[in-house]
Protein backbone atom coordinates (compact mmCIF):
# COMPACT_ATOMS: atom_id res chain seq x y z
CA UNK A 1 69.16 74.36 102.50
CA UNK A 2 71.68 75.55 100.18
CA UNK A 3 70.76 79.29 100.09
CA UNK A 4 70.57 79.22 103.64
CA UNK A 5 73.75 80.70 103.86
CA UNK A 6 73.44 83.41 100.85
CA UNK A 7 69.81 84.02 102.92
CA UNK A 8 71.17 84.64 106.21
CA UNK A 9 74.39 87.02 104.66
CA UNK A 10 71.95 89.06 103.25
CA UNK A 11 69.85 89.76 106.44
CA UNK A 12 73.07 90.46 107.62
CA UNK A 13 73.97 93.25 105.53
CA UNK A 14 70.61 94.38 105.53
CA UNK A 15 70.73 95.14 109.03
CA UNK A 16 73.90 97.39 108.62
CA UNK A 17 77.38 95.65 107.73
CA UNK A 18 76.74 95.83 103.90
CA UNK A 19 78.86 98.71 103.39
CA UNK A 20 81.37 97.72 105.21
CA UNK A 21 81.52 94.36 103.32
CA UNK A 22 81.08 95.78 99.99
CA UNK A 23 84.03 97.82 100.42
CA UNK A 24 85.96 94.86 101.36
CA UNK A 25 85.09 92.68 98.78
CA UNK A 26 85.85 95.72 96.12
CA UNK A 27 89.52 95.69 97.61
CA UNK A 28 89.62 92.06 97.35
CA UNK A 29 88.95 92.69 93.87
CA UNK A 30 91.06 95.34 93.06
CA UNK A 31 94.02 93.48 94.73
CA UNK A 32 93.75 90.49 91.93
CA UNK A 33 92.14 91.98 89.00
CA UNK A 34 93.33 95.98 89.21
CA UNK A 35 90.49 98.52 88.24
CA UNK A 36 90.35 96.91 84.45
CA UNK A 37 88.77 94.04 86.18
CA UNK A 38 86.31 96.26 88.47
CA UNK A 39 82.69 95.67 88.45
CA UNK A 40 79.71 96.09 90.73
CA UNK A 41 78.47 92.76 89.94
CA UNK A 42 81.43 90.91 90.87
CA UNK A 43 82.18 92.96 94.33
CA UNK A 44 78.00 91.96 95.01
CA UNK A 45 78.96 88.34 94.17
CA UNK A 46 82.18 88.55 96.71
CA UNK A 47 79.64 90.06 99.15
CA UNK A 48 77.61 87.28 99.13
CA UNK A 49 74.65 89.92 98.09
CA UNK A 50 72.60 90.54 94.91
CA UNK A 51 73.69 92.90 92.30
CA UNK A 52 70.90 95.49 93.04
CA UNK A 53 71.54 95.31 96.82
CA UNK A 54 74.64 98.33 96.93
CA UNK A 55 72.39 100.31 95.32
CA UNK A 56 71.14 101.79 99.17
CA UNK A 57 74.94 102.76 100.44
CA UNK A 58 76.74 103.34 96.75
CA UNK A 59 74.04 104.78 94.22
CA UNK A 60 76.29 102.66 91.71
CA UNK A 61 79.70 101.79 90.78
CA UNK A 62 81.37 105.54 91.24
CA UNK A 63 80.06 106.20 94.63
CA UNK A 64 81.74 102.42 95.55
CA UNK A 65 84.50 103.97 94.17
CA UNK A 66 84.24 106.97 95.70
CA UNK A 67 84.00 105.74 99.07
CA UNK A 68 87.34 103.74 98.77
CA UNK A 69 89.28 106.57 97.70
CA UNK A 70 87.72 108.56 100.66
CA UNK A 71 88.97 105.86 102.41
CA UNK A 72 92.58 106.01 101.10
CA UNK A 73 92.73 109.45 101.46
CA UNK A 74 91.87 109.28 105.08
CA UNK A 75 94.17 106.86 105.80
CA UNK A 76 97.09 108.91 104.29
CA UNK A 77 95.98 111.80 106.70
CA UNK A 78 96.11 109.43 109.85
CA UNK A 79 98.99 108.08 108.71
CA UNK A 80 100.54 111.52 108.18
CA UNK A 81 99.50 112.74 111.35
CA UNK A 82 100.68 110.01 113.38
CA UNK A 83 104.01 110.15 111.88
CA UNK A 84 104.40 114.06 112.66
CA UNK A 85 103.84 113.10 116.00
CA UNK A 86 106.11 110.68 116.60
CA UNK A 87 108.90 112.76 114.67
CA UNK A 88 108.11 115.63 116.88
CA UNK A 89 108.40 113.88 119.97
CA UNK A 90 111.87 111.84 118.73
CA UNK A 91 113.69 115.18 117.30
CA UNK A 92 113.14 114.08 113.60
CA UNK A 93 112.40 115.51 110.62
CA UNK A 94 108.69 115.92 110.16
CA UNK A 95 108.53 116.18 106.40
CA UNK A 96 110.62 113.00 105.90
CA UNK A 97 108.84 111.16 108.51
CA UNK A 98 105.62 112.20 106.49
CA UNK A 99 107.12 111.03 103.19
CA UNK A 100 107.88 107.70 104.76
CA UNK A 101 104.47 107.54 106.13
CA UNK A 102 102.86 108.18 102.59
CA UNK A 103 104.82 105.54 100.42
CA UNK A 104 103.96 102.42 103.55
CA UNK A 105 100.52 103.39 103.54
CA UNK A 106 100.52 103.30 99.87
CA UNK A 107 102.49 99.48 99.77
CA UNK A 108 100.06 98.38 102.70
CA UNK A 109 96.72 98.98 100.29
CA UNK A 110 97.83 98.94 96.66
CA UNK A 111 94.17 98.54 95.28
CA UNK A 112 93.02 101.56 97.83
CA UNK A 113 96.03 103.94 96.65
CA UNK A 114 95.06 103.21 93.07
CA UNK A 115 91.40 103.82 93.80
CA UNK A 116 92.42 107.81 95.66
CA UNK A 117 95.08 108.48 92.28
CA UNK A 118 93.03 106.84 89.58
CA UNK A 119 91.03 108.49 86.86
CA UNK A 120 88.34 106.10 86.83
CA UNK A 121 84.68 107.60 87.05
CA UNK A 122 84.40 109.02 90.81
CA UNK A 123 82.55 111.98 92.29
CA UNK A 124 85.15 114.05 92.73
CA UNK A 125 82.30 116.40 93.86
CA UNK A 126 81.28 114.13 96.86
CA UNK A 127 81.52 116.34 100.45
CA UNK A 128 83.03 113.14 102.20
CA UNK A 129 85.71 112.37 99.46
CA UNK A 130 86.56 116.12 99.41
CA UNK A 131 86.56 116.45 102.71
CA UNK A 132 89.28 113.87 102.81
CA UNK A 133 91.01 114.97 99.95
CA UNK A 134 91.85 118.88 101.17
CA UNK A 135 92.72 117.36 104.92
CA UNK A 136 95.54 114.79 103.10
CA UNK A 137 96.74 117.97 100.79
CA UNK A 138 97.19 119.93 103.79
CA UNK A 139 99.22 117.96 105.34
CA UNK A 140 101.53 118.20 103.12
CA UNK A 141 101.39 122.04 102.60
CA UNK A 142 102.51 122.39 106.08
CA UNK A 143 104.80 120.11 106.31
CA UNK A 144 106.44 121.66 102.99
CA UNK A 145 106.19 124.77 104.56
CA UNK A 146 106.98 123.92 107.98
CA UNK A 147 110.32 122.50 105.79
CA UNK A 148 111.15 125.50 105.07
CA UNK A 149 111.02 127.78 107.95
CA UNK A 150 107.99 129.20 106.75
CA UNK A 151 104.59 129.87 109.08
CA UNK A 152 101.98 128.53 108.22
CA UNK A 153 98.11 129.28 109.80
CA UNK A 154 96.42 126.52 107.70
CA UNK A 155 93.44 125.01 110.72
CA UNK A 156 92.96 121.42 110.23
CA UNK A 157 91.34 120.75 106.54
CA UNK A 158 91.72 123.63 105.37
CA UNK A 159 92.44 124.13 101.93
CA UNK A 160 95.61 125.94 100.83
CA UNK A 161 94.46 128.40 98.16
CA UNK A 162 95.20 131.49 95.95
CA UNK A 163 98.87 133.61 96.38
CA UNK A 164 100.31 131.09 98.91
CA UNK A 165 99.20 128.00 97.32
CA UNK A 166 101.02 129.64 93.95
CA UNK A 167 104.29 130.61 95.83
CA UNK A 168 104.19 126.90 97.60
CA UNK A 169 103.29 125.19 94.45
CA UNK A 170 106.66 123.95 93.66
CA UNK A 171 107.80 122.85 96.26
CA UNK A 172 104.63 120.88 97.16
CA UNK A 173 104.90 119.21 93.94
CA UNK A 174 108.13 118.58 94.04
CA UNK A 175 107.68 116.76 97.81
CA UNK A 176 104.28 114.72 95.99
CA UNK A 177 106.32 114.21 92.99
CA UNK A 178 109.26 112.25 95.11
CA UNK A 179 107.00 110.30 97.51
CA UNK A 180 104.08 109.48 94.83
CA UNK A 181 106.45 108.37 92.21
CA UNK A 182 108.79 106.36 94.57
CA UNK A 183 105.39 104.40 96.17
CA UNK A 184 104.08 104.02 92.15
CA UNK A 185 107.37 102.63 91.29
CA UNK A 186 107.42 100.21 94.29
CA UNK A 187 103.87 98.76 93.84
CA UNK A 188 104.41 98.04 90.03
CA UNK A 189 107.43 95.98 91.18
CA UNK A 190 109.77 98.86 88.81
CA UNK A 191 112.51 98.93 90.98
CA UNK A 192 112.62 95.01 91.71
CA UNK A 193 115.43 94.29 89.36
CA UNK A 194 117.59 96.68 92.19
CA UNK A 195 116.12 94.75 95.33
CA UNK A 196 119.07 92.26 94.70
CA UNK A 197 118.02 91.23 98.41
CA UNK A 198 115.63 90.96 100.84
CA UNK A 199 113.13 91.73 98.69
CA UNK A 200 110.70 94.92 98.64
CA UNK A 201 110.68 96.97 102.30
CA UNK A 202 114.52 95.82 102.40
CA UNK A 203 114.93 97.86 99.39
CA UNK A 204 112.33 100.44 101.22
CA UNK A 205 114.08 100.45 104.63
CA UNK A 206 117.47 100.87 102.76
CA UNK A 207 117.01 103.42 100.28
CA UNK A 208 113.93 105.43 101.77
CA UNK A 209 116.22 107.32 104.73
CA UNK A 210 118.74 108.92 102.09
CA UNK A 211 115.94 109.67 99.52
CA UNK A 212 114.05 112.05 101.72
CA UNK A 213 116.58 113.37 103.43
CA UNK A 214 117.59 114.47 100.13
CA UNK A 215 114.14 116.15 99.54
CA UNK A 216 114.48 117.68 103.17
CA UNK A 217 117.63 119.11 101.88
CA UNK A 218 116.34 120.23 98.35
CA UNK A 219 113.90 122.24 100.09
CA UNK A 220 116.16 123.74 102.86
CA UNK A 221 118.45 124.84 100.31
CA UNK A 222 115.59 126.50 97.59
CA UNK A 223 114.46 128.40 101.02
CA UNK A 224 118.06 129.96 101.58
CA UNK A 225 118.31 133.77 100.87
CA UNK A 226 120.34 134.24 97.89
């Protein structure tokens, strides 16, 4: 009667919820090993299923990966979005409410965030992922533009390319830059030693405001006529 429970998981899964709990048990990983610790075999054992049995939803190890960082990348664009939307409605600004939006998604899923930025083996070349991918960078082309006073006609997921992409570039990677490098330092626990208290999001909730508002302002002033 012992593999009665191992049995009846796996009928589970077979009938549809194995994705869903193979990506779970691959963030479970990732949250207490990191991606040096990453394998197929031990997110199957976490799963309850046999090593063989992602096979059907992942192919192998990169599409497991794959799907998590499609994943993360959608839930920086709903995350975006939603905080456009709520700066809109409250009179704020819209590129700092996005920033803000990008660094608590990033602290609320560590092991996702490292998954979407990571350069371990992923189809980069997957429709879903890339899909995902252009929709997040988007985002943040019009909102960098937006920023700026400048129009922008990008539809929803499409990808910012050629002359306007170049003439944006630096100003999209200086917005990235800030809001990537401020969530990286956060998760590897970098800027602890100036947390002095309240820990983490008191650090966040105290020093978050004044940084973007800064990058707000760094952009409003490169988009001043000379």
């Amino acid at each position: 009667m012992a593999g009665a429970p191992a049995r009846a998981a796996r009928e589970h899964y077979h009938h549809g919820a194995l994705r869903e709990a193979m990506i779970a048990a691959a963030e479970a990983v990732l949250a207490e090993r990191g991606l040096g610790g990453f394998t197929l075999r031990e997110c199957a054992r976490r799963a309850g299923v046999s090593p063989a049995a992602p096979a059907h939803h992942f192919g192998n190890l990169t599409g497991l990966l794959t799907a998590i960082a499609t994943l993360g990348f959608e839930d920086l664009s709903n995350a975006m979005e939603a905080a456009v939307a709520l700066a809109q409605a409250e009179g704020g600004s819209r590129l700092a409410a996005i920033a803000r939006a990008y660094v608590e998604t990033a602290l609320s899923n560590p092991g996702r965030f490292r998954v979407v930025f990571g350069q371990r083996g992923m189809d980069r070349d997957d429709p879903a992922f890339r899909a995902a991918a252009t929709r997040a960078f988007a985002i943040l082309v019009r909102e960098v533009r937006l920023s700026r006073g400048l129009p922008t006609s990008l539809a929803p997921g499409e990808k910012p390319a050629g002359q306007a992409l170049a003439a944006d570039l630096p100003d999209v990677l200086l917005a990235w830059s800030t809001v990537h490098g401020f969530s990286t330092l956060l998760i590897d626990g970098a800027l602890d030693f100036l947390a002095l208290e309240g820990g983490r999001q008191a650090f966040l909730d105290r020093q978050a405001a004044r940084l973007f508002a800064l990058l707000v302002s760094a952009l409003a002033t490169e988009a001043e006529p000379a």
